[in-house]
N, C-alpha and C. Protein backbone atom coordinates (compact mmCIF):
# COMPACT_ATOMS: atom_id res chain seq x y z
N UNK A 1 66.09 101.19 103.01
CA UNK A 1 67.26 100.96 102.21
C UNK A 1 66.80 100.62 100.79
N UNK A 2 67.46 100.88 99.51
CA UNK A 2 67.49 101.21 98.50
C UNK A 2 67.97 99.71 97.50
N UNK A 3 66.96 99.36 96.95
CA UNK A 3 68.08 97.96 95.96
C UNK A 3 67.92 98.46 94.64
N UNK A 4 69.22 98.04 94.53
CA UNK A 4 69.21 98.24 93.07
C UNK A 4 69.54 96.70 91.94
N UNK A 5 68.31 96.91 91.24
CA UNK A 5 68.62 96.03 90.37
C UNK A 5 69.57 96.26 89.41
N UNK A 6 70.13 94.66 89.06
CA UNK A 6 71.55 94.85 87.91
C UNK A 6 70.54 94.19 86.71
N UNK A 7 70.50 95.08 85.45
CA UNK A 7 70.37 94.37 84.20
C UNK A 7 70.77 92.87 84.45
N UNK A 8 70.38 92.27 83.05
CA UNK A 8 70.74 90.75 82.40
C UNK A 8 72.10 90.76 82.26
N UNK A 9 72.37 89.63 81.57
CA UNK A 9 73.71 89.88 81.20
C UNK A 9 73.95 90.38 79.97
N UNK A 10 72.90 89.91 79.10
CA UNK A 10 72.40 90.59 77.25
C UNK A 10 72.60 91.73 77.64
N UNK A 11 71.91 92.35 78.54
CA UNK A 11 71.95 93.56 78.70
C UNK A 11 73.75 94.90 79.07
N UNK A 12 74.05 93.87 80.39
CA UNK A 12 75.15 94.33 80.56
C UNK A 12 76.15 93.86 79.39
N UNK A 13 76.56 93.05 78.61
CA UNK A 13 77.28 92.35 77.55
C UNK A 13 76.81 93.87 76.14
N UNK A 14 75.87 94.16 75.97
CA UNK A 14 75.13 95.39 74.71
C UNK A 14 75.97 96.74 75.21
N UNK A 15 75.76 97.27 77.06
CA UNK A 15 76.18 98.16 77.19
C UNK A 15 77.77 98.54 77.06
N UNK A 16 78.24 97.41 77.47
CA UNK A 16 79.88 97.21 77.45
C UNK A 16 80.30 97.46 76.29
N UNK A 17 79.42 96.94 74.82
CA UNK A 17 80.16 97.12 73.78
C UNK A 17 80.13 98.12 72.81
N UNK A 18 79.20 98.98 73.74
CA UNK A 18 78.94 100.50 73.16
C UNK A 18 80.16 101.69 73.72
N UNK A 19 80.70 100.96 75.04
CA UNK A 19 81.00 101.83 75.57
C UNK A 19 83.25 101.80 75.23
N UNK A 20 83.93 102.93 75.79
CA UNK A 20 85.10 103.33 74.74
C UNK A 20 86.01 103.07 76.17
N UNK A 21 87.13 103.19 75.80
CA UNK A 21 88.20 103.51 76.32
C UNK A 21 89.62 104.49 76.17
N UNK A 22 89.70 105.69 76.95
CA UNK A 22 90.90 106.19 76.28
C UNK A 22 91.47 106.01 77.25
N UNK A 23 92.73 106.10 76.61
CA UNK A 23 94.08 106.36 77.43
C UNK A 23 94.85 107.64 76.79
N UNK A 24 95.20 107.96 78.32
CA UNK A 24 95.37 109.84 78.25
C UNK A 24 97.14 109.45 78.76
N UNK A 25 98.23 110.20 77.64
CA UNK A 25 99.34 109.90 77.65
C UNK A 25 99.74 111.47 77.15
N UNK A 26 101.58 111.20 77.48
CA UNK A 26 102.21 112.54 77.57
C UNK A 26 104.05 111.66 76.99
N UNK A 27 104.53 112.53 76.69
CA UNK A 27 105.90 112.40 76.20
C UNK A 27 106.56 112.14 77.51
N UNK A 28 106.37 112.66 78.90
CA UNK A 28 107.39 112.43 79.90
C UNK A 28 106.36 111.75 81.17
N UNK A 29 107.07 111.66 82.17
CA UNK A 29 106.03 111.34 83.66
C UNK A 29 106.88 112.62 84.32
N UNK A 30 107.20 114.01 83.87
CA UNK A 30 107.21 115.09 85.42
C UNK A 30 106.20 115.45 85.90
N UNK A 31 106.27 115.98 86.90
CA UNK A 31 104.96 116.65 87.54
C UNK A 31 104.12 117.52 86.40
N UNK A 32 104.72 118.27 85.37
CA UNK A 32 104.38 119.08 84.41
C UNK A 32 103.26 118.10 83.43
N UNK A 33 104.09 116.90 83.07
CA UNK A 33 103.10 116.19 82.17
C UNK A 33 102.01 115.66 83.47
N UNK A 34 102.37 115.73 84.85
CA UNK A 34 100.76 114.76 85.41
C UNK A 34 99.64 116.33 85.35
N UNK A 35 100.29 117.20 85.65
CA UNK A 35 98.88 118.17 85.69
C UNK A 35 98.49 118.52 84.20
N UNK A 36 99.01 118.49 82.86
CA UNK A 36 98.24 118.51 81.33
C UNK A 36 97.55 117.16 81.63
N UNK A 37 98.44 115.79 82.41
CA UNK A 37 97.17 115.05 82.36
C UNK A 37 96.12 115.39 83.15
N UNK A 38 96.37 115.86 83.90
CA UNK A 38 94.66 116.28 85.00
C UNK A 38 94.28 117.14 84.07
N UNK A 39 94.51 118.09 83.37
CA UNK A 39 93.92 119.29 82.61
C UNK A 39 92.89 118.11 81.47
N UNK A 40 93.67 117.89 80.93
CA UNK A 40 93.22 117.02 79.64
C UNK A 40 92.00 115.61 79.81
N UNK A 41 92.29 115.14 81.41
CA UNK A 41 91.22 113.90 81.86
C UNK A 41 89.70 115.04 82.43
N UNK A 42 90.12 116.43 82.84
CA UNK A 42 89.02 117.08 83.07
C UNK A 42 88.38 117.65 81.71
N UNK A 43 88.82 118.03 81.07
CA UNK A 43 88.14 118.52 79.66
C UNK A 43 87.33 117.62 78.50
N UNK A 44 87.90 116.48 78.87
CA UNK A 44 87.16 114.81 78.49
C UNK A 44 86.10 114.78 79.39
N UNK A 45 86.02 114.85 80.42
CA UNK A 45 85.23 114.35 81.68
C UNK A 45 83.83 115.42 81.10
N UNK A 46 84.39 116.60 81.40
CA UNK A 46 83.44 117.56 80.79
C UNK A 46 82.60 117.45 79.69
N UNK A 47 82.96 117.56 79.04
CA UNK A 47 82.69 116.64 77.59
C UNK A 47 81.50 115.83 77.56
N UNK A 48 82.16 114.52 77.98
CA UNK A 48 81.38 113.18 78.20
C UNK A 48 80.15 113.99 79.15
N UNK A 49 80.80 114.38 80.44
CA UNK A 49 78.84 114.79 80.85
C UNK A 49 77.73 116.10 80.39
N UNK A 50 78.37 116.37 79.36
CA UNK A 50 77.74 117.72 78.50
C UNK A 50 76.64 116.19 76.99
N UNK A 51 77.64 115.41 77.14
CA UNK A 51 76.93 114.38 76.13
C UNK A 51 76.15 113.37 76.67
N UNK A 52 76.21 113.70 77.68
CA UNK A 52 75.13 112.80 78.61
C UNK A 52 75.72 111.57 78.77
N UNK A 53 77.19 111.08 78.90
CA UNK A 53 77.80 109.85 79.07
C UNK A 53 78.59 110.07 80.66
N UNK A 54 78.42 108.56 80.93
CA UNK A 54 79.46 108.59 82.44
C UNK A 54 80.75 108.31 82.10
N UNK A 55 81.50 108.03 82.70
CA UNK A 55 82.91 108.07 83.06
C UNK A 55 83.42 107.63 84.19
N UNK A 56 84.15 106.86 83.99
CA UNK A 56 85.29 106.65 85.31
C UNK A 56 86.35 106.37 85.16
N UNK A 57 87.74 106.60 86.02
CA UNK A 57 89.24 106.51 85.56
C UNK A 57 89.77 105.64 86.36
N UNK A 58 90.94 105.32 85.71
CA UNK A 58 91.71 104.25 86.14
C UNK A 58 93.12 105.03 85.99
N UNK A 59 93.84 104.95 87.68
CA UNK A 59 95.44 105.01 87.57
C UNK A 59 96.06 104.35 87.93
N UNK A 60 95.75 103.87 89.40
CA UNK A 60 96.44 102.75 90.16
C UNK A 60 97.18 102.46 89.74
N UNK A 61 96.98 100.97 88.48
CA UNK A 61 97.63 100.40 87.88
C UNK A 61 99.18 100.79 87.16
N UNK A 62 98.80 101.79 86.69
CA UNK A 62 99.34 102.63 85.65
C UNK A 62 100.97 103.45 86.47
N UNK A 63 100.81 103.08 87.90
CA UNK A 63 101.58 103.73 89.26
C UNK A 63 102.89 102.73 88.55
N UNK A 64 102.87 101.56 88.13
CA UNK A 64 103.77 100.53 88.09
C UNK A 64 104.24 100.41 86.98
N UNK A 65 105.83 100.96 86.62
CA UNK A 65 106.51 100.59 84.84
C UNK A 65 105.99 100.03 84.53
N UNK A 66 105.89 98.48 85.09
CA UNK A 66 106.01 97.35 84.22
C UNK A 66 104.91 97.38 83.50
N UNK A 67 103.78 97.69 83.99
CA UNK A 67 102.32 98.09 83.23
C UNK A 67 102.06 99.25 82.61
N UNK A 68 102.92 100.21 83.06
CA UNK A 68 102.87 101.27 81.71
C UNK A 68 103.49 101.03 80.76
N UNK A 69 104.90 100.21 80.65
CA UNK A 69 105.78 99.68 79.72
C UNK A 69 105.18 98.95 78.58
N UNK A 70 104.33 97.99 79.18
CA UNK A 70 103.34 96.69 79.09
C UNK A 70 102.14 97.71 77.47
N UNK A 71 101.68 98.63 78.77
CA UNK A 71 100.61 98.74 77.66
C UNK A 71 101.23 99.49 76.80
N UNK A 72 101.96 100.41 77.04
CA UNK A 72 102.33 101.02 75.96
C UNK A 72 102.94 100.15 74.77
N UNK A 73 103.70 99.20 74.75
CA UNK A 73 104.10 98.36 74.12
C UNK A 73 103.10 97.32 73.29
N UNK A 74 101.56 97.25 74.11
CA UNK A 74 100.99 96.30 73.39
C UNK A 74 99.96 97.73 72.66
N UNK A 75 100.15 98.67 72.86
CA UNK A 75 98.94 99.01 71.92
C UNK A 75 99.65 100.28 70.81
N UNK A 76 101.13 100.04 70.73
CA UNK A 76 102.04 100.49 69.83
C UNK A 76 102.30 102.05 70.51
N UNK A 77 102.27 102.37 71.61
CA UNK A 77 101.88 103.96 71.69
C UNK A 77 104.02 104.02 71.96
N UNK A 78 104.17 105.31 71.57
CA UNK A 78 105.50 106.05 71.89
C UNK A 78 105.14 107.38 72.85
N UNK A 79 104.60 106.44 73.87
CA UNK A 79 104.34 107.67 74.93
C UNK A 79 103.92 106.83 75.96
N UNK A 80 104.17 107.65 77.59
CA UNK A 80 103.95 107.57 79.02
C UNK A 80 102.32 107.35 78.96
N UNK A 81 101.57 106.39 79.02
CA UNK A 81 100.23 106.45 79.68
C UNK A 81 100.20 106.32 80.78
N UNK A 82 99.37 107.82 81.53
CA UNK A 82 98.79 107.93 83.07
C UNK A 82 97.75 107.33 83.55
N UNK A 83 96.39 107.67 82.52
CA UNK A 83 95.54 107.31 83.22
C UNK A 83 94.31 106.72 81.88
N UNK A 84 93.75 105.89 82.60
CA UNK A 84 92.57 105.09 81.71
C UNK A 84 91.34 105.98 82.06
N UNK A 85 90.54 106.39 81.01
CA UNK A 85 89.09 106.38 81.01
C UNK A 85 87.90 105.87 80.66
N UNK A 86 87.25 105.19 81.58
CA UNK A 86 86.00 104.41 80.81
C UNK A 86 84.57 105.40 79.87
N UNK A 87 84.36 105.44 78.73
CA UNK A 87 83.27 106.17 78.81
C UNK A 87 81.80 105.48 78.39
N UNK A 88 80.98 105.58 78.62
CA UNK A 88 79.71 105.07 78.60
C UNK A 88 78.28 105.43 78.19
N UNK A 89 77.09 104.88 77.99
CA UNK A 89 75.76 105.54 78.79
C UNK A 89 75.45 104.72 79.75
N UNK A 90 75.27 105.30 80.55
CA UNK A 90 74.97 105.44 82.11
C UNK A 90 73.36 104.15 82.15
């Protein structure tokens, strides 16, 4: 079996603050705007591993108004956010 060591915290605290966040949003929530969002979270995704960065997404959350309402409201957007992307180096 395999261990993996975790960096410091200097370390993990340096990587965190290199690394971005988008949020991938659309004018409506129909089925029409969730697949431009799948189109649009894959062409990012692509992207990021052509640049040698990781990625990972977040929707869960995003399943619930009150937290799409929420963020949209705190980060001024006039639009439906679906889904979060973390991007990074790995």
């Amino acid at each position: 079996h395999l261990l993996t060591r975790l960096p410091d915290e200097e370390v993990l605290a340096a990587r965190a603050e290199r690394e971005s966040v988008l949020v991938l949003c659309s004018s409506g929530d129909d089925p029409l705007d969730h697949v431009r969002i799948g189109e649009a979270a894959e062409a990012v995704w692509l992207e990021a591993v052509a640049r040698e960065l990781a990625a990972s997404v977040m929707t869960q959350p995003l399943r619930l108004a009150e937290v799409r309402d929420r963020l949209s409201s705190d980060l001024g957007l006039d639009a439906v956010p679906h889904l979060l992307m973390r991007l990074g180096h790995p």
